[in-house]
Protein backbone atom coordinates (compact mmCIF):
# COMPACT_ATOMS: atom_id res chain seq x y z
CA UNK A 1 126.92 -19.65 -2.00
CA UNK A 2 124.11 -18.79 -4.48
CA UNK A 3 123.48 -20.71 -7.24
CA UNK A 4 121.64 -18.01 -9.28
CA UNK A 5 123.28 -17.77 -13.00
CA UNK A 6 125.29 -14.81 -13.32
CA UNK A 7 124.50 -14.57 -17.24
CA UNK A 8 120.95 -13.69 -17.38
CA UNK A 9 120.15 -10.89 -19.39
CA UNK A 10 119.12 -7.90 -18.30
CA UNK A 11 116.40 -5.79 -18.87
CA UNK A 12 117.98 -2.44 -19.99
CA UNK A 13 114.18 -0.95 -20.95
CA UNK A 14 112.58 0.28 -24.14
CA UNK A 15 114.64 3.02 -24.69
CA UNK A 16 118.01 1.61 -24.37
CA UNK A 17 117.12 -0.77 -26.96
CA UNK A 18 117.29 0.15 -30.46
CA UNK A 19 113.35 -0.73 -32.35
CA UNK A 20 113.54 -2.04 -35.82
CA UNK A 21 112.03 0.94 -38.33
CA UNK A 22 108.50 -1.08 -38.79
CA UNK A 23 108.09 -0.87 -34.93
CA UNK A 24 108.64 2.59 -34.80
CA UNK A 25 106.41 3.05 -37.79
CA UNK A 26 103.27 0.55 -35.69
CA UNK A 27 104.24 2.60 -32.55
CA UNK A 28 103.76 6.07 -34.65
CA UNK A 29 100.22 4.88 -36.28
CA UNK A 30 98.81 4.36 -32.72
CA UNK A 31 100.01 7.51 -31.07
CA UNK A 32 98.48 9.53 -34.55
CA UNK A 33 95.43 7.99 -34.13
CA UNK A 34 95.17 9.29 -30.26
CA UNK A 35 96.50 12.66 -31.35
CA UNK A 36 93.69 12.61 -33.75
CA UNK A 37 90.97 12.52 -30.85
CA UNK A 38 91.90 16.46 -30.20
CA UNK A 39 92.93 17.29 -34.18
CA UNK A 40 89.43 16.13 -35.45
CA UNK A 41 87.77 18.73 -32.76
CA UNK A 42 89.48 21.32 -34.44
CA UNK A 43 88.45 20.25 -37.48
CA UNK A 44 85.08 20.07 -36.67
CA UNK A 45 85.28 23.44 -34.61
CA UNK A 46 86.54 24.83 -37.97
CA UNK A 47 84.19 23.35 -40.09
CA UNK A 48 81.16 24.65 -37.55
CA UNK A 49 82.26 28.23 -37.74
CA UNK A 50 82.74 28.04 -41.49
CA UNK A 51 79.39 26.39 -42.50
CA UNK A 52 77.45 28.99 -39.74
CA UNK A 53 76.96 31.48 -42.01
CA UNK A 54 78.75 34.31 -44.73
CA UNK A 55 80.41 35.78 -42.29
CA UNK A 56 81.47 32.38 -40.22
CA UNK A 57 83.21 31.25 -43.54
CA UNK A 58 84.95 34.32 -43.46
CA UNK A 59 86.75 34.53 -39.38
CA UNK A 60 87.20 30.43 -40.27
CA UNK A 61 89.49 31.95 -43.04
CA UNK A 62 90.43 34.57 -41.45
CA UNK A 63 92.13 32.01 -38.48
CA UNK A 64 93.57 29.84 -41.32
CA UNK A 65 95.18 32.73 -42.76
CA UNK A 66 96.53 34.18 -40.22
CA UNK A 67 99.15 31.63 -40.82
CA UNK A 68 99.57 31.40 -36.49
CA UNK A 69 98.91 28.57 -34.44
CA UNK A 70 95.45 27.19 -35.63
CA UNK A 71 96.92 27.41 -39.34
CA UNK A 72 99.88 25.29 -37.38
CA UNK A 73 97.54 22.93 -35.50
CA UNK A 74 95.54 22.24 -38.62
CA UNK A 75 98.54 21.53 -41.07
CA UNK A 76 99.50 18.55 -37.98
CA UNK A 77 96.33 17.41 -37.93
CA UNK A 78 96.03 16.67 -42.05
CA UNK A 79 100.00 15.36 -41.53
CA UNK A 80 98.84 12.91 -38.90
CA UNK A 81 95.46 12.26 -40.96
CA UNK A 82 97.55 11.12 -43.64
CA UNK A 83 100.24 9.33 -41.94
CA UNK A 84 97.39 7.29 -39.99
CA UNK A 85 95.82 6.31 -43.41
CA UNK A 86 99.17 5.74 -45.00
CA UNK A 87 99.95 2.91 -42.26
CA UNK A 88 96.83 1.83 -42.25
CA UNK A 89 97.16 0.61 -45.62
CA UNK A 90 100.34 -0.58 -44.53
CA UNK A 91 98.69 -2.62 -41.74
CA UNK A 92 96.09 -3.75 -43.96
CA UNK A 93 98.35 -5.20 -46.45
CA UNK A 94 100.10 -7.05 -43.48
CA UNK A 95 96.77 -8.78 -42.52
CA UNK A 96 96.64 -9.93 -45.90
CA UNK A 97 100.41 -11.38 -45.46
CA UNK A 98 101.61 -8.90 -48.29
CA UNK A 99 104.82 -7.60 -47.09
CA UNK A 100 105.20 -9.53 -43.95
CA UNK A 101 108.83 -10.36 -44.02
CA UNK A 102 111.05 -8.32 -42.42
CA UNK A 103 112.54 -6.59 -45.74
CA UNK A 104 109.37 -5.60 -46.89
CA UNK A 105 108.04 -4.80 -43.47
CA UNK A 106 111.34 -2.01 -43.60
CA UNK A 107 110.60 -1.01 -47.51
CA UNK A 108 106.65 -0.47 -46.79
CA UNK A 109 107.47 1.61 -43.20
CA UNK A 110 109.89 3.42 -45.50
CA UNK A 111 107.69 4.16 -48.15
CA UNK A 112 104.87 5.56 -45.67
CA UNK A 113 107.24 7.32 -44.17
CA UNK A 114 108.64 9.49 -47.13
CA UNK A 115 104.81 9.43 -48.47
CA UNK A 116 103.81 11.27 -45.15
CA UNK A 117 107.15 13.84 -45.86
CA UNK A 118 105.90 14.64 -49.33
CA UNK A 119 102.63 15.19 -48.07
CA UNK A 120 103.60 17.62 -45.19
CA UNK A 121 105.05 19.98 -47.46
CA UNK A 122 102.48 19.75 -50.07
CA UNK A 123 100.06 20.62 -46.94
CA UNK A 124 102.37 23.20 -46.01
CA UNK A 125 102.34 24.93 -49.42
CA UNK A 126 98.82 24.74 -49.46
CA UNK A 127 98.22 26.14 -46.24
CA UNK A 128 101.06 28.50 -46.03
């Protein structure tokens, strides 16, 4: 007979477990900040053509306006811009041990959160 204990728990894997909202939020920042690598070459792409000359400032707003997928790609590269910054400040405040019970942990990953919402649309308005 074994005498292995029965009652161990088992390892069911990330996503069968359910991650409190400030882990999601953490989890968010750092994959933002790696989809940033490719959204900051557009914006530098952008920013090339537009500061080339008269008529570069003109096709850069001429592919913004267009309202297709570089107007699409840029408006998710501000969002993720300020989501990053938004949770950075979050972060920061947490190395600082402001907000680093789990209640505020929850209220501060909300309030980033519906900051980053209210900015997508404003950036959608703007762009759109």
């Amino acid at each position: 007979m074994s005498t292995l204990n029965s009652n161990r728990p088992i390892n069911q894997g990330v996503f069968t477990s359910r991650l409190p909202l400030a882990a999601l939020a953490s989890i968010t920042h750092r994959i933002t900040g790696v989809l940033l690598l490719a959204g900051v070459g557009l914006l530098i792409y952008l920013a090339d053509v537009a500061l080339s000359s008269e008529a570069g400032f003109a096709d850069a707003r001429a592919l913004i306006d267009a309202g297709g997928l570089v107007t699409f790609l840029l408006w998710a590269t501000l969002v993720a811009i300020c989501y990053h910054f938004l949770a950075g400040v979050k972060h920061l405040l947490l190395d600082f041990h402001i907000g680093d019970n789990v209640r505020a942990a929850f209220g501060m990953s909300i309030a980033v959160i519906v900051l980053t919402a209210i900015d997508a649309i404003w950036l959608g308005v703007w762009l759109w």
